[in-house]
C-alpha atoms as a PDB file:
ATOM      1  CA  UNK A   1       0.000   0.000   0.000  1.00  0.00           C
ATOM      2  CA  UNK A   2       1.097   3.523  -1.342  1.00  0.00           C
ATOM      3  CA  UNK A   3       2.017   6.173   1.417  1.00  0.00           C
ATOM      4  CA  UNK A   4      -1.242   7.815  -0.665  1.00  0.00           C
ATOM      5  CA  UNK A   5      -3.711   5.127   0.256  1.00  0.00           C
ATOM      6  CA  UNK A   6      -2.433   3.833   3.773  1.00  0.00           C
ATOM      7  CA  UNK A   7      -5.506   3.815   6.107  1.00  0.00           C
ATOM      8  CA  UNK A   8      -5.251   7.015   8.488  1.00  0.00           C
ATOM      9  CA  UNK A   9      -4.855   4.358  11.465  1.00  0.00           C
ATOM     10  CA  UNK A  10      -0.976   3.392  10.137  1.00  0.00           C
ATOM     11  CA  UNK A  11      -0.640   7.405   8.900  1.00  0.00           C
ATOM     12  CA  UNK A  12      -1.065   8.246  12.311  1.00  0.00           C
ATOM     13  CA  UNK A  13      -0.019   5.562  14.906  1.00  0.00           C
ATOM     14  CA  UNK A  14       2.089   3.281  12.742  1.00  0.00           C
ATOM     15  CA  UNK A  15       5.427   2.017  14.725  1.00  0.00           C
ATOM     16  CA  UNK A  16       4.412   4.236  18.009  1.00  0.00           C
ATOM     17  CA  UNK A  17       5.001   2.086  21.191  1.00  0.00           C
ATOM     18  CA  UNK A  18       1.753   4.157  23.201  1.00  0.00           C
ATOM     19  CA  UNK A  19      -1.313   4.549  21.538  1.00  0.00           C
ATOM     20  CA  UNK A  20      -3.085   5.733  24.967  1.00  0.00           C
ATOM     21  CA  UNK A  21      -1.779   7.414  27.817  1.00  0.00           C
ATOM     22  CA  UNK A  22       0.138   5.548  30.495  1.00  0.00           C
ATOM     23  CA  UNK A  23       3.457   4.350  30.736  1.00  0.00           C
ATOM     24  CA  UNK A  24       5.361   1.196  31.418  1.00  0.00           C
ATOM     25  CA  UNK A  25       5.817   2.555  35.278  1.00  0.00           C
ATOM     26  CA  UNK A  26       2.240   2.760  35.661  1.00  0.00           C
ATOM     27  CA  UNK A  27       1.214  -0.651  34.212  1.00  0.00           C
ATOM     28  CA  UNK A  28       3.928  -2.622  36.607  1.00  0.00           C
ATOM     29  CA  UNK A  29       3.330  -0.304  39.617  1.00  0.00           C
ATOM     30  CA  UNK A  30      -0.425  -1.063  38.838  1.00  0.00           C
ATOM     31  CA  UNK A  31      -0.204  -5.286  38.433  1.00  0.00           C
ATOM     32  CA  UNK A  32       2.380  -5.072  42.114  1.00  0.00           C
ATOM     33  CA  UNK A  33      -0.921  -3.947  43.350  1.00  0.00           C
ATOM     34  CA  UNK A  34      -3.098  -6.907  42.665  1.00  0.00           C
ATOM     35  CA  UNK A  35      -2.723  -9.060  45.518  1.00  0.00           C
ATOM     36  CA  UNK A  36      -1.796 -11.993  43.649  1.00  0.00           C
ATOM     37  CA  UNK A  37       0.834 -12.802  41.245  1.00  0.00           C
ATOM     38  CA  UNK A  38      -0.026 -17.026  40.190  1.00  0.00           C
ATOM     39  CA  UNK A  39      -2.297 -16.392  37.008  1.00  0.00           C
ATOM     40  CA  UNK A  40      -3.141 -19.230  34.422  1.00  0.00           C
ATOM     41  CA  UNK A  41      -5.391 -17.080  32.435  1.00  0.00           C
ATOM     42  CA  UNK A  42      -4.088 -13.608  31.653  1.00  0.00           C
ATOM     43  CA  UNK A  43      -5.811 -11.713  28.841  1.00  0.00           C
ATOM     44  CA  UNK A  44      -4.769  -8.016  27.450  1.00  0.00           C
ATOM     45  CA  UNK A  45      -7.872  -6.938  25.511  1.00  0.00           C
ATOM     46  CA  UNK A  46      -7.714  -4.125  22.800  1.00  0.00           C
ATOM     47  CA  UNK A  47      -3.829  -4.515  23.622  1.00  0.00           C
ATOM     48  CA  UNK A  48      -3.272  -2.485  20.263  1.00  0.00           C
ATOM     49  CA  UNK A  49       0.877  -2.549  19.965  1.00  0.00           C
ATOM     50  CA  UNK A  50       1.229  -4.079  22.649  1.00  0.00           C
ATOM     51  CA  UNK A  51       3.413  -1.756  25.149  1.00  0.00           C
ATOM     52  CA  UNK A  52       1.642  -3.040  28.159  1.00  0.00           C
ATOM     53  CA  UNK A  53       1.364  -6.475  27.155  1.00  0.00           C
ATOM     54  CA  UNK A  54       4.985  -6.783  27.231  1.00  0.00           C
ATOM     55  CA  UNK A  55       5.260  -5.452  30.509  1.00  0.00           C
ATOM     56  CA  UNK A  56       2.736  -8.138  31.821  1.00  0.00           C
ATOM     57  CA  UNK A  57       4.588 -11.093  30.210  1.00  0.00           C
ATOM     58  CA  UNK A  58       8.076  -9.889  31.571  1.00  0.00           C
ATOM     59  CA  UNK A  59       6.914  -9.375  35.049  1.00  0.00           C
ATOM     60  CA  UNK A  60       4.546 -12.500  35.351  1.00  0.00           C
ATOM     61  CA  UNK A  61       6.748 -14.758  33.167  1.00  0.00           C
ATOM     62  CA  UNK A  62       3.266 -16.032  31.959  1.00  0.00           C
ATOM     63  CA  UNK A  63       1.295 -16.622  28.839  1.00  0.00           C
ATOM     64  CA  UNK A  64      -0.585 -13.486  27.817  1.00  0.00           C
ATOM     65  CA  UNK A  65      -3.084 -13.609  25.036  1.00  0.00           C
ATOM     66  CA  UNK A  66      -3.323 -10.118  23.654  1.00  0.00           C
ATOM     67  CA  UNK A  67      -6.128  -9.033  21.242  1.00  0.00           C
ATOM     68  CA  UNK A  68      -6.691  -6.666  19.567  1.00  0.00           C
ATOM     69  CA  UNK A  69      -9.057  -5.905  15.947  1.00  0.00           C
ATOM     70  CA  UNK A  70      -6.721  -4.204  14.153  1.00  0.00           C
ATOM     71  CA  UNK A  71      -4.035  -6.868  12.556  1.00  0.00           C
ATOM     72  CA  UNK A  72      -1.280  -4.595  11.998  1.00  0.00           C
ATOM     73  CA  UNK A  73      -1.087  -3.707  15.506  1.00  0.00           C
ATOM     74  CA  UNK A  74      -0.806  -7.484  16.221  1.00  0.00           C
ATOM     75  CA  UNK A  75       1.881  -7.971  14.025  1.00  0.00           C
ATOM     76  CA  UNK A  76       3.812  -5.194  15.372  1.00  0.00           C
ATOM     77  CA  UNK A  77       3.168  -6.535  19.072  1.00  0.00           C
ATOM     78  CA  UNK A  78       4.564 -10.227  17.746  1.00  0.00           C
ATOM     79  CA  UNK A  79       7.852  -8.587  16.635  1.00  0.00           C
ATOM     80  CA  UNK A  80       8.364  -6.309  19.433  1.00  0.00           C
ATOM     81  CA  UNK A  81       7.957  -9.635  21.455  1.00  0.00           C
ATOM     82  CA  UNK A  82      10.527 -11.590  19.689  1.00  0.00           C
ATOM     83  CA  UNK A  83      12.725  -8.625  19.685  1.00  0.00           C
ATOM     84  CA  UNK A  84      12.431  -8.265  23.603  1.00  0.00           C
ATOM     85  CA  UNK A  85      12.737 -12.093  24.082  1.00  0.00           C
ATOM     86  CA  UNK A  86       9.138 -12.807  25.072  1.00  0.00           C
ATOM     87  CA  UNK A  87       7.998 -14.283  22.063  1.00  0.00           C
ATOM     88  CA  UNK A  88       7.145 -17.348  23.599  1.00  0.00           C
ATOM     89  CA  UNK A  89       4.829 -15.294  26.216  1.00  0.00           C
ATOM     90  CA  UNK A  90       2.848 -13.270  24.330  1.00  0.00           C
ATOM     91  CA  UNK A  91      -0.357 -15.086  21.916  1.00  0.00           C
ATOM     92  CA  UNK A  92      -1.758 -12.878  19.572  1.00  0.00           C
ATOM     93  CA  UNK A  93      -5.886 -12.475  18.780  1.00  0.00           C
ATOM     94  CA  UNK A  94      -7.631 -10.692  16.021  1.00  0.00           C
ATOM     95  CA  UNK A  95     -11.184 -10.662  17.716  1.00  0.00           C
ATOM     96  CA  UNK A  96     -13.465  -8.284  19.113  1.00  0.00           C
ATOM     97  CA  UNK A  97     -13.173  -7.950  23.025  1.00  0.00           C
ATOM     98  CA  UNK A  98     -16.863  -8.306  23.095  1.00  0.00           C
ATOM     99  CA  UNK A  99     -16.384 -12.072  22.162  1.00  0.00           C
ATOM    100  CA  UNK A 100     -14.505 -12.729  25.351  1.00  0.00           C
ATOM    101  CA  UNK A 101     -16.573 -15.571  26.678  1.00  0.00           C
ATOM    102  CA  UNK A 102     -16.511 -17.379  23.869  1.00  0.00           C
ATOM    103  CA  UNK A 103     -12.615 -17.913  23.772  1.00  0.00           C
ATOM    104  CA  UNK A 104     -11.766 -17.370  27.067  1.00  0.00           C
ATOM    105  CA  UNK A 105     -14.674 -19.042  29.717  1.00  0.00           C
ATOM    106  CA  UNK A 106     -11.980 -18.667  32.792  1.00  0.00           C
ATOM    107  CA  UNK A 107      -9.837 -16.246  33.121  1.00  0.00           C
ATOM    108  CA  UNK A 108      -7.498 -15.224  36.049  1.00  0.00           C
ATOM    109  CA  UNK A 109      -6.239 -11.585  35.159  1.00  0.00           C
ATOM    110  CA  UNK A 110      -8.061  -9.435  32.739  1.00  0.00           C
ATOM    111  CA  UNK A 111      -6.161  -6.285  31.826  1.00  0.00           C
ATOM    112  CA  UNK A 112      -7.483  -3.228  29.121  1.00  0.00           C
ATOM    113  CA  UNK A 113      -5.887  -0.104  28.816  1.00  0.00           C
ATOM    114  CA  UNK A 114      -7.195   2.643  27.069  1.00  0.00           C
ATOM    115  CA  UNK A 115      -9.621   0.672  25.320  1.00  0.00           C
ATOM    116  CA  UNK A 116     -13.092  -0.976  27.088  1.00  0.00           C
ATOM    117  CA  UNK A 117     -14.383   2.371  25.819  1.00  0.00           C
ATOM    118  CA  UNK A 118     -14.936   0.734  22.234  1.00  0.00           C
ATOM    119  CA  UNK A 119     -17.645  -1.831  23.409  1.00  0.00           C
ATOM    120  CA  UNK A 120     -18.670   1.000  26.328  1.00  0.00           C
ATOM    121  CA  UNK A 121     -17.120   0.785  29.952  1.00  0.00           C
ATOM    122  CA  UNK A 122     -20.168  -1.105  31.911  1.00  0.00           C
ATOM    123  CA  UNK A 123     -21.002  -2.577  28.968  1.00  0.00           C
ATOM    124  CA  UNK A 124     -17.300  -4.503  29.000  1.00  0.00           C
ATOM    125  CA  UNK A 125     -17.544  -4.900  32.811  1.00  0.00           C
ATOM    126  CA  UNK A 126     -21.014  -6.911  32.470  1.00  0.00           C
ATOM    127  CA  UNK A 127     -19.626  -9.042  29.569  1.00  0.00           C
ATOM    128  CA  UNK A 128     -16.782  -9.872  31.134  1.00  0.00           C
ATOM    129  CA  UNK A 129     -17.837 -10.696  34.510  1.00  0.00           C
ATOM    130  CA  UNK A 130     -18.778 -14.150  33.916  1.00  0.00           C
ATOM    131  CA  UNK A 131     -15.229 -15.116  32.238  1.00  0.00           C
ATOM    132  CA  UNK A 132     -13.700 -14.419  35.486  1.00  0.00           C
ATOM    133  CA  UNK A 133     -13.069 -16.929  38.116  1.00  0.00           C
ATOM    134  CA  UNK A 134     -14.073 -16.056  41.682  1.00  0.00           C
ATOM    135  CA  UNK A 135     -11.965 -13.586  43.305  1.00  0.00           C
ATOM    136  CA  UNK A 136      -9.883 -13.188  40.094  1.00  0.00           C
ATOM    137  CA  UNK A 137      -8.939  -9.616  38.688  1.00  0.00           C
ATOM    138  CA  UNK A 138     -10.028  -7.008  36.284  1.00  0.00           C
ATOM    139  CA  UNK A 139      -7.717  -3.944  35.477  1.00  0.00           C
ATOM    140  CA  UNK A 140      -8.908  -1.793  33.139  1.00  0.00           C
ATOM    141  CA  UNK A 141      -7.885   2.174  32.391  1.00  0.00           C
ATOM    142  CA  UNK A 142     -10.758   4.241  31.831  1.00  0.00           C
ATOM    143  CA  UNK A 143     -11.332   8.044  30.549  1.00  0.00           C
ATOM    144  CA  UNK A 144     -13.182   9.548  33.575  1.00  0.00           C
ATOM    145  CA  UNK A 145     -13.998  13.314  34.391  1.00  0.00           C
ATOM    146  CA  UNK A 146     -12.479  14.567  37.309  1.00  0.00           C
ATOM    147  CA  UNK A 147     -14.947  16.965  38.663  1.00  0.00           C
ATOM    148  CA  UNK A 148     -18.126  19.106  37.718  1.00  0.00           C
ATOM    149  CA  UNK A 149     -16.345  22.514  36.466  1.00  0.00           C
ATOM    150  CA  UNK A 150     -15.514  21.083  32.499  1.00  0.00           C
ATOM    151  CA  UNK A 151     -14.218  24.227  30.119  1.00  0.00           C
ATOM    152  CA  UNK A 152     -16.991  24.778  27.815  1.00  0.00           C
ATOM    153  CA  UNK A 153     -15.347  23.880  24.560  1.00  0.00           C
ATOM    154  CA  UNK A 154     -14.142  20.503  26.594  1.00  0.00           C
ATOM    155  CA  UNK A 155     -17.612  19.409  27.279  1.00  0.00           C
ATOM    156  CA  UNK A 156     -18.560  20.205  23.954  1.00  0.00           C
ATOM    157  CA  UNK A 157     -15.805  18.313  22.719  1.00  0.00           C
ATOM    158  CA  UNK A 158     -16.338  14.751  24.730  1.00  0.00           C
ATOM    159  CA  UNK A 159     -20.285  15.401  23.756  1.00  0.00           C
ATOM    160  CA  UNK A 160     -19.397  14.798  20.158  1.00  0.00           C
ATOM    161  CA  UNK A 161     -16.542  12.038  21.184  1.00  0.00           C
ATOM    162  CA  UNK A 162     -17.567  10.060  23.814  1.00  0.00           C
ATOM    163  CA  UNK A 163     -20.805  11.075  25.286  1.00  0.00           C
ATOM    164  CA  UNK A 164     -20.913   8.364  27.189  1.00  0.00           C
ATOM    165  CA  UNK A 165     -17.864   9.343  29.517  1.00  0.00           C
ATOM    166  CA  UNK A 166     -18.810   8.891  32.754  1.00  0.00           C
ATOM    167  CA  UNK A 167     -16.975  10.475  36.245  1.00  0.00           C
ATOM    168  CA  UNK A 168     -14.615   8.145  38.347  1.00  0.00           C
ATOM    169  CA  UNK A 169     -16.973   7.563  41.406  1.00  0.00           C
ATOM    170  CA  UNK A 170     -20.255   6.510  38.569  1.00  0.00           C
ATOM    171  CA  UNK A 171     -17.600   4.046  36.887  1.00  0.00           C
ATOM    172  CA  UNK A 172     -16.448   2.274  40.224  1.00  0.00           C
ATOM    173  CA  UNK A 173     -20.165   2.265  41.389  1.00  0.00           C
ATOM    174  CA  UNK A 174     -21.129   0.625  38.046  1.00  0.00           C
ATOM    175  CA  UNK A 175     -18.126  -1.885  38.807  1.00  0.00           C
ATOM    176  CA  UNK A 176     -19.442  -2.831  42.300  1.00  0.00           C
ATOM    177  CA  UNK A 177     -23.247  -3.243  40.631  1.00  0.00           C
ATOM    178  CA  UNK A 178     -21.664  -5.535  38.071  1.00  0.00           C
ATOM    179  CA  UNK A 179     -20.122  -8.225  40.767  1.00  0.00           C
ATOM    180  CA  UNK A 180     -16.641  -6.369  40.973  1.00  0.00           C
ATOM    181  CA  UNK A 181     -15.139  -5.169  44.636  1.00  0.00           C
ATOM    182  CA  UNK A 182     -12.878  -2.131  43.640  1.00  0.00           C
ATOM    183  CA  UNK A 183      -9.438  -2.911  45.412  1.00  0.00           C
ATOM    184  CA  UNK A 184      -7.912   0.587  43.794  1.00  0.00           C
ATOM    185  CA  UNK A 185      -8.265   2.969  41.545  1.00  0.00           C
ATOM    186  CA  UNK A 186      -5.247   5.324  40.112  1.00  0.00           C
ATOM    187  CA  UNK A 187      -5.189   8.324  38.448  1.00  0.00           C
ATOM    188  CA  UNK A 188      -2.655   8.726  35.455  1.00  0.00           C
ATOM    189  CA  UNK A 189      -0.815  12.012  35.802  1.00  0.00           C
ATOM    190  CA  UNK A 190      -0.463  14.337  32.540  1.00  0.00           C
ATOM    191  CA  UNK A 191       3.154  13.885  31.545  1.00  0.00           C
ATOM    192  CA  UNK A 192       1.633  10.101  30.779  1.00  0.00           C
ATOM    193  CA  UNK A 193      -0.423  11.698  27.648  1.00  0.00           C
ATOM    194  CA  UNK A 194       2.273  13.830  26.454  1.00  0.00           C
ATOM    195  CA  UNK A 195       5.606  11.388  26.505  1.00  0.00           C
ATOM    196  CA  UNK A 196       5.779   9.178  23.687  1.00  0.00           C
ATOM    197  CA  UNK A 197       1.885  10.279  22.922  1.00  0.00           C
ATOM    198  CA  UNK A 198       1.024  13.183  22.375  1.00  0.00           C
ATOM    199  CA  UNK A 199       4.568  14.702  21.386  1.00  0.00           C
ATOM    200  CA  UNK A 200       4.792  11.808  18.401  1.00  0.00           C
ATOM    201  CA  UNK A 201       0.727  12.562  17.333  1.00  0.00           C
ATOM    202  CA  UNK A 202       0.452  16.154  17.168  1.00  0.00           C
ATOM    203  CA  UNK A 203       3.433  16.772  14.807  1.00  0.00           C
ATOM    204  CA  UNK A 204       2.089  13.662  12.594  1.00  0.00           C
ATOM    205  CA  UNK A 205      -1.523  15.510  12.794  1.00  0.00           C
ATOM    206  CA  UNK A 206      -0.372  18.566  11.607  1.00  0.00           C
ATOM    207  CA  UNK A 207       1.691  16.719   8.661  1.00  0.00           C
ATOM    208  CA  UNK A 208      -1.518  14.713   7.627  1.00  0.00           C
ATOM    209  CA  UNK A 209      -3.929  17.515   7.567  1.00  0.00           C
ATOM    210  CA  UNK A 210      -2.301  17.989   4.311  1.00  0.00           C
ATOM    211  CA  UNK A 211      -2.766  14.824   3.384  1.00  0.00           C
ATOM    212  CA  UNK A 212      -4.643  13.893  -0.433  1.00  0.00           C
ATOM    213  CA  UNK A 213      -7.344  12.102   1.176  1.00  0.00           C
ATOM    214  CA  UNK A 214      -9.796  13.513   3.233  1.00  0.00           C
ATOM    215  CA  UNK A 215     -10.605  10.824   5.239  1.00  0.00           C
ATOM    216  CA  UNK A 216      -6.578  11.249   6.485  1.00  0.00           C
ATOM    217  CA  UNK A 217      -7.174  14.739   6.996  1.00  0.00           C
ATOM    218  CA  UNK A 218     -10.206  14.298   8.933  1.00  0.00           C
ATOM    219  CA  UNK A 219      -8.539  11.885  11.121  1.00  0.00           C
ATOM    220  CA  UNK A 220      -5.597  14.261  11.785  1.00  0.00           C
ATOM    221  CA  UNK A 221      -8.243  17.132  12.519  1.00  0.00           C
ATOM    222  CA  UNK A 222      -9.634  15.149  15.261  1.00  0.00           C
ATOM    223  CA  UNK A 223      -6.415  14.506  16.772  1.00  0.00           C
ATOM    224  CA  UNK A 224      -5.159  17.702  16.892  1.00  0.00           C
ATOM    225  CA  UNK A 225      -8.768  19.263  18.313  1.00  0.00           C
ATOM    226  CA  UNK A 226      -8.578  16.287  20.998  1.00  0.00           C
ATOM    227  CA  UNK A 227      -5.182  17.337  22.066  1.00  0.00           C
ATOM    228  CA  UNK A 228      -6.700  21.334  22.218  1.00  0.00           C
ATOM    229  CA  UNK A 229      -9.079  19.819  24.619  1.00  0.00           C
ATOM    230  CA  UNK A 230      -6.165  18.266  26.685  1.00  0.00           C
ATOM    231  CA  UNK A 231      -4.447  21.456  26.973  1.00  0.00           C
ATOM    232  CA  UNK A 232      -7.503  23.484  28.025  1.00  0.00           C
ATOM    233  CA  UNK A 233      -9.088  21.026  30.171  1.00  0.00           C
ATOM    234  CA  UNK A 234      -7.598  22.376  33.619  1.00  0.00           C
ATOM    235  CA  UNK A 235      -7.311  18.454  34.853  1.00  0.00           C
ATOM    236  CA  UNK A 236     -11.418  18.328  34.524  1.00  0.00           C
ATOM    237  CA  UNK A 237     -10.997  14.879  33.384  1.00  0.00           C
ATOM    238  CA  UNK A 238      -8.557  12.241  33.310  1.00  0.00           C
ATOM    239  CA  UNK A 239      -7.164   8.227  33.040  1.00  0.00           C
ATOM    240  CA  UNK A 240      -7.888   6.330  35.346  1.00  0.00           C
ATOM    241  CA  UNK A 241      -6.759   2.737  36.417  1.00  0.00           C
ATOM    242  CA  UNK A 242      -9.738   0.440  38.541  1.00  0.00           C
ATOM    243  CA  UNK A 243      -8.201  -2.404  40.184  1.00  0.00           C
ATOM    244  CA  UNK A 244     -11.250  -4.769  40.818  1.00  0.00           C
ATOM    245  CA  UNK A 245     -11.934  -8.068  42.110  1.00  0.00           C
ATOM    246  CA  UNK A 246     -14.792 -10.355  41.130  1.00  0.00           C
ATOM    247  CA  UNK A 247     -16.569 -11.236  43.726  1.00  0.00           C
END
């Protein structure tokens, strides 16, 4: 495929390590938090490159089956494994996290960064409840507002985006409602979106607003008004890691 005709998904995140904010400090400090460290089962859904999923597999020394929709993140995730020696640790999945269950009826450790969003946040929680084994662990990373006072352009923004954001204390209630006990929850500071995130996209967004096809400039357009709304949000909302237990 031509530079031309490359879907805007490769224009913009092809070869990037983080395609959500976080950071591979955050994802181990996060899994030394779960009171448990012996999983059989341990599942990265919409694990996208794969950043985190390579931090499980190297700290675990387990199996992780890592899925993801999008192939060519998968095969970028299988060669950064070989290259880091975990190869034979990390299983990729092209499948829609939705279809869990169906592949994976018990599962010990259930990590999603960044990404439950796609199939909606309780929605993901519900589906996946019954997967997990009793008193085995969900972490997920979830877009959250912080508090009531949102800059107007910011709430306009997420209205168009992701109405369905929700703040932190609605998204660990709907946890508890769906058979989860919430063990933790952490809050990803802002240098997380801007290292290795936001400093690769916004120079690639303003290249591919140029771009022939408008579908690619569209894309980058987004991106760069999303990373406005970063800037001007005044910490209104946030990233934020639940740590849950199903009970």
């Amino acid at each position: 495929m031509s530079p031309d005709t490359a879907h805007p998904i490769d224009l913009m995140f092809g070869g990037m390590e983080k395609l959500a904010p976080g950071s591979n400090e955050h994802t181990l400090g996060v899994l030394r938090s779960v009171p448990r460290t012996d999983f059989t089962v341990i599942v990265d859904a919409g694990c996208g490159s794969g950043r985190q999923t390579l931090v499980l597999a190297r700290e675990l020394n387990t199996p992780v089956d890592a899925l993801d929709t999008y192939e060519p993140f998968l095969t970028d995730l299988a060669r950064r494994a070989r290259d880091a020696g975990l190869g034979h640790l990390v299983r990729t999945h092209c499948m829609d996290m939705k279809d869990i269950p169906a592949l994976f009826p018990h599962i010990d450790l259930l990590w999603s960064e960044g990404a439950a969003y796609s199939i909606g946040f309780q929605n993901a929680l519900t589906v996946w409840a019954p997967t997990l084994r009793p008193d085995s662990f969900l972490v997920a990373s979830e877009l959250c507002w912080m508090r009531d006072q949102v800059p107007a352009d910011v709430r306009d923004f997420f209205a168009r985006e992701y109405p369905a954001m929700r703040s932190l204390e609605q998204n660990a209630a709907s946890a508890e409602a769906a058979g989860y006990r919430v063990l933790r929850t952490l809050t990803l500071p802002p240098e997380t979106w801007v290292d290795g995130y936001y400093d690769v996209l916004e120079p690639r967004a303003h290249a591919l607003v140029k771009h022939g096809d408008e579908a690619v400039r569209g894309f980058a357009g987004e991106m760069l008004k999303e990373i406005d709304a970063f800037r001007c949000s005044g910490g209104s909302y946030g990233y934020v890691f639940y740590v849950l237990q199903r009970i």
